[in-house]
Protein backbone atom coordinates (compact mmCIF):
# COMPACT_ATOMS: atom_id res chain seq x y z
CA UNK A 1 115.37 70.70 147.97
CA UNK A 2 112.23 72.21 149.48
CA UNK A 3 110.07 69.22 150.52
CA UNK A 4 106.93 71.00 151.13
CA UNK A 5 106.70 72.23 147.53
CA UNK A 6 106.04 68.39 146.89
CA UNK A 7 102.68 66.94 146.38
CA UNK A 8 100.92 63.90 147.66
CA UNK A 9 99.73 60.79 145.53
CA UNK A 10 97.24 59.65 148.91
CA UNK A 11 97.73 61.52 151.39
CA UNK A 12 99.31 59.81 154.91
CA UNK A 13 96.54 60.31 158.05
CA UNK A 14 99.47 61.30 160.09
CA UNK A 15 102.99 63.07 158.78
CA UNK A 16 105.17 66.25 158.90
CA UNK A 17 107.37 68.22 156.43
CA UNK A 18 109.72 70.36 157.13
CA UNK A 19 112.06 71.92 154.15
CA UNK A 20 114.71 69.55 154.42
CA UNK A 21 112.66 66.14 156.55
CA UNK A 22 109.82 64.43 156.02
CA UNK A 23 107.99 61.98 158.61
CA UNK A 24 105.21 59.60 157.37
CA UNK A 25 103.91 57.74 159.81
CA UNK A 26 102.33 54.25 158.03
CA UNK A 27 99.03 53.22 158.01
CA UNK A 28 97.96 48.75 158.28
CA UNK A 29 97.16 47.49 155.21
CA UNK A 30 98.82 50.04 153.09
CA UNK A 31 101.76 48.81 149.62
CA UNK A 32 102.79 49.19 146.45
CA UNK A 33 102.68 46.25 144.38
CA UNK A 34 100.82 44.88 140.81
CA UNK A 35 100.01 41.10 140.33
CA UNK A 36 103.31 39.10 139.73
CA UNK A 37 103.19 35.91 142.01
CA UNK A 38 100.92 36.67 144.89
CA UNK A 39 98.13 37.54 142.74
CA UNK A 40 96.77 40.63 144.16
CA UNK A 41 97.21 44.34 143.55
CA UNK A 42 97.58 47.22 146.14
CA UNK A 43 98.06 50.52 145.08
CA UNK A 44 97.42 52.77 148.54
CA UNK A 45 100.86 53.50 150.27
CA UNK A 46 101.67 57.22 150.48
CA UNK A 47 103.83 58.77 147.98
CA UNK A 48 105.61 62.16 148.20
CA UNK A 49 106.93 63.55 144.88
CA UNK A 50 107.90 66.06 142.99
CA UNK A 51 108.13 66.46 138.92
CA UNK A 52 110.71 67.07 136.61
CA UNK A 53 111.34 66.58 132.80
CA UNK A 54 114.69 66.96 133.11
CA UNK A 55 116.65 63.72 131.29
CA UNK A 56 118.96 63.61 133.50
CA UNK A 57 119.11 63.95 136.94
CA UNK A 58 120.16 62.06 140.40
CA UNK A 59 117.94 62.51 143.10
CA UNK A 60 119.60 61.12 146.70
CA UNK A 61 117.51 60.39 149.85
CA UNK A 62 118.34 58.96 153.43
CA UNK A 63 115.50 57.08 155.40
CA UNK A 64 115.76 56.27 158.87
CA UNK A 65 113.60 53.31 159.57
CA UNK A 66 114.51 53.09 163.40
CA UNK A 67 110.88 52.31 164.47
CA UNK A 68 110.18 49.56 162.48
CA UNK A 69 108.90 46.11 164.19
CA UNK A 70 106.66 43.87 161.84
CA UNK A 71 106.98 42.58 158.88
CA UNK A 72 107.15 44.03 155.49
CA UNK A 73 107.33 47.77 157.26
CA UNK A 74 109.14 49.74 154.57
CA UNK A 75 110.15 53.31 153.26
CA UNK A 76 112.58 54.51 150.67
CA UNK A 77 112.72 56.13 147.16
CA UNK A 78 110.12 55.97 144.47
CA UNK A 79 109.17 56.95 141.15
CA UNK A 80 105.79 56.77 140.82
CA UNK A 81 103.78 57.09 137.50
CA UNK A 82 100.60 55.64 137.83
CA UNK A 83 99.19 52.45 139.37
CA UNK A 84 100.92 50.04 136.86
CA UNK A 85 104.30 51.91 136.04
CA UNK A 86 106.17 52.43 139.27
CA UNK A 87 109.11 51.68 141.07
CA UNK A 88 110.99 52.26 144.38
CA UNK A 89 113.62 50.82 146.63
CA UNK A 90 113.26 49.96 150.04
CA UNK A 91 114.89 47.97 153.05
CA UNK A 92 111.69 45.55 154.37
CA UNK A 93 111.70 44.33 158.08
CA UNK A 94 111.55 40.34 158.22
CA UNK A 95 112.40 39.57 161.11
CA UNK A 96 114.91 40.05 164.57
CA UNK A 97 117.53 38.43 162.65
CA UNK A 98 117.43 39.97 158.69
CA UNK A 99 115.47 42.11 156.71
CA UNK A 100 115.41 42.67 152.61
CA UNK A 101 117.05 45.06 150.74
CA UNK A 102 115.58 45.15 147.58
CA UNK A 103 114.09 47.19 144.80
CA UNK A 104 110.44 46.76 142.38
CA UNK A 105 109.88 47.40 139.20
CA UNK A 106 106.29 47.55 137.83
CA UNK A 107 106.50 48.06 133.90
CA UNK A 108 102.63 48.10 132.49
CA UNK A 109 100.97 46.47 135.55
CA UNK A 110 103.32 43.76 136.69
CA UNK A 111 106.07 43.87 139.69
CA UNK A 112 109.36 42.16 139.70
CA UNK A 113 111.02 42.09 143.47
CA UNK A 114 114.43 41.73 143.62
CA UNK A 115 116.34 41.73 147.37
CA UNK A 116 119.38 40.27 149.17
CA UNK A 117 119.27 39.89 153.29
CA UNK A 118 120.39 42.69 154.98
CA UNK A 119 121.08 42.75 158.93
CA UNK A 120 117.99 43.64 160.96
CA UNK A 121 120.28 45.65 163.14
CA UNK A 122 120.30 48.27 159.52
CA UNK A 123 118.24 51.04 160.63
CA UNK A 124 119.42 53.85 157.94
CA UNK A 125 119.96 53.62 154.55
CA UNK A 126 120.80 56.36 151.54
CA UNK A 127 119.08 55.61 147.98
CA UNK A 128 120.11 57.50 144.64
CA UNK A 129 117.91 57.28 141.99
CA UNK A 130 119.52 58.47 138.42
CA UNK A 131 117.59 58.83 135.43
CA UNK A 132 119.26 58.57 131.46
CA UNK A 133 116.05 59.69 129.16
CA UNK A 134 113.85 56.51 129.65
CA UNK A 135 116.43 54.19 131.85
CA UNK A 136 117.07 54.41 135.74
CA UNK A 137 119.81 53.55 138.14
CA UNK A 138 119.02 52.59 141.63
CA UNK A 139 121.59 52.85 144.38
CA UNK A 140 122.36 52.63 147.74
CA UNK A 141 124.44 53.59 150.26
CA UNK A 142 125.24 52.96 154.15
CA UNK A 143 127.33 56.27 154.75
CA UNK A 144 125.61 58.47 152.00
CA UNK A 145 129.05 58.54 150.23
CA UNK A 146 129.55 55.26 148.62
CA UNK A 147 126.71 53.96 146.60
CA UNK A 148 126.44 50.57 145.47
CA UNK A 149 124.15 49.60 142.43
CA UNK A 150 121.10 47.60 143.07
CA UNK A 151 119.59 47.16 139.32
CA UNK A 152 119.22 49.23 136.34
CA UNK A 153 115.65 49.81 134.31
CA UNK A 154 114.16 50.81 131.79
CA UNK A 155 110.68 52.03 132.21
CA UNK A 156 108.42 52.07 129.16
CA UNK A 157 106.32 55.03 130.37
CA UNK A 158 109.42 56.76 131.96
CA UNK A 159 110.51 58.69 128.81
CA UNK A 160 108.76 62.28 129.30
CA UNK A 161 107.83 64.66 132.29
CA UNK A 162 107.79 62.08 135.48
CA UNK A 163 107.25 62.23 139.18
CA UNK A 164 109.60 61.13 141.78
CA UNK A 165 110.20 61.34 145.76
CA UNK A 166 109.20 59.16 148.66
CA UNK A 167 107.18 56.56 150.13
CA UNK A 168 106.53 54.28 153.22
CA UNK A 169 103.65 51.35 153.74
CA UNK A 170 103.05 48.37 156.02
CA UNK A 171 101.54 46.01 154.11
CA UNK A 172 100.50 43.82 157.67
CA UNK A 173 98.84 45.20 160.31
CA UNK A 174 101.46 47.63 161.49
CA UNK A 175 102.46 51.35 161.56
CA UNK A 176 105.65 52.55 162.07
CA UNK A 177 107.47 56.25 162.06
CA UNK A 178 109.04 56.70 158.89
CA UNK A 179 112.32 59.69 158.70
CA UNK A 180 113.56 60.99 155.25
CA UNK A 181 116.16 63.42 155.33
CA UNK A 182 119.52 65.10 153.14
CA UNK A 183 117.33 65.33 150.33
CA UNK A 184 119.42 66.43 146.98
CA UNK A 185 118.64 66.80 143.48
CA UNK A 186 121.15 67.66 140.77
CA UNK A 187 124.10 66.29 137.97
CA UNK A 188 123.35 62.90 136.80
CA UNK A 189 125.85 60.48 138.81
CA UNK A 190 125.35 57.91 136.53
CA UNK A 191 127.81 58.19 133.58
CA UNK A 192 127.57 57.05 130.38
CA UNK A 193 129.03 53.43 129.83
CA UNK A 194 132.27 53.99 128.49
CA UNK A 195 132.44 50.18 126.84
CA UNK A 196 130.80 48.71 124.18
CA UNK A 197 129.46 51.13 122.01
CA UNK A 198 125.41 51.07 121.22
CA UNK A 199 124.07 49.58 118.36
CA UNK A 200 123.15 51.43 115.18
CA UNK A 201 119.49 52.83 115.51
């Protein structure tokens, strides 16, 4: 994939593209998230995409997150629709000990969050995101060859032309240098359950 044929939903002050990496470098202050729990809703991180109306598709990503120090820094795979029907999947910074691997889902304005601890010594990390008409797949991987699932979606807005790529934030008063590389785009690696059978329509 040629990166710098993708377009920018806000613009990073500081970045670079290359045709095959990407470097965002985060601004304080800046997330993705709607409501659920805390309350509040920021819709400002930087978000990379490109568009497709393809039904189905796997799109693969590695981030390198090496410079990463406070907490909440994050980068990883999005799809991003509008302010209130997103989601992406990220590894978070906590702390010297663990950070949070985890994924969100924001279906008609509110987020879910859903994580397990990671090492904080983690400083790469491979996503796949697969689409099947309106439901998603998000992986991950540590070695960009074995991808584990991390949740499965449907998104109510997610069933025509959509926009997908990258993103990176610090939500506390941070920045950090953000690397995306081995970008792909191509046969759905999600397969179509081969148990029970669906329901008649």
């Amino acid at each position: 994939m040629d990166i710098r044929s993708f377009k920018w939903t806000r613009t990073p002050k500081s970045f670079r593209l290359g045709n095959d990496t990407a470097e965002i470098v985060t601004l304080p202050y800046t997330d993705l998230w709607q409501r659920t729990y805390y309350k509040f809703r920021n819709d400002n991180a930087p978000v990379l995409q490109t568009e497709t109306d393809k039904k189905y598709f796997s799109f693969t990503v590695k981030t390198d997150f090496s410079d990463s120090r406070h907490r909440f820094d994050q980068c990883g795979v999005v799809m991003y629709l509008g302010s209130e029907n997103w989601l992406k999947a990220s590894v978070e910074y906590e702390n010297e000990q663990f950070a949070h691997l985890g994924s969100v889902v924001t279906d008609h304005g509110y987020s879910d969050w859903a994580t397990t601890e990671i090492p904080a010594g983690v400083k790469t990390m491979w996503y796949r995101l697969s689409r099947r008409e309106d439901d998603y797949c998000l992986e991950c991987s540590h070695d960009g060859v074995r991808f584990s699932q991390m949740r499965i979606c449907h998104m109510s807005e997610g069933g025509g032309r959509i926009s997908f790529g990258i993103y990176a934030c610090s939500p506390e008063d941070s920045s950090f240098r953000a690397v995306f590389s081995d970008f792909s785009f191509g046969e759905c690696m999600w397969k179509a359950h081969d148990g029970q059978q669906p329901d008649p329509e």
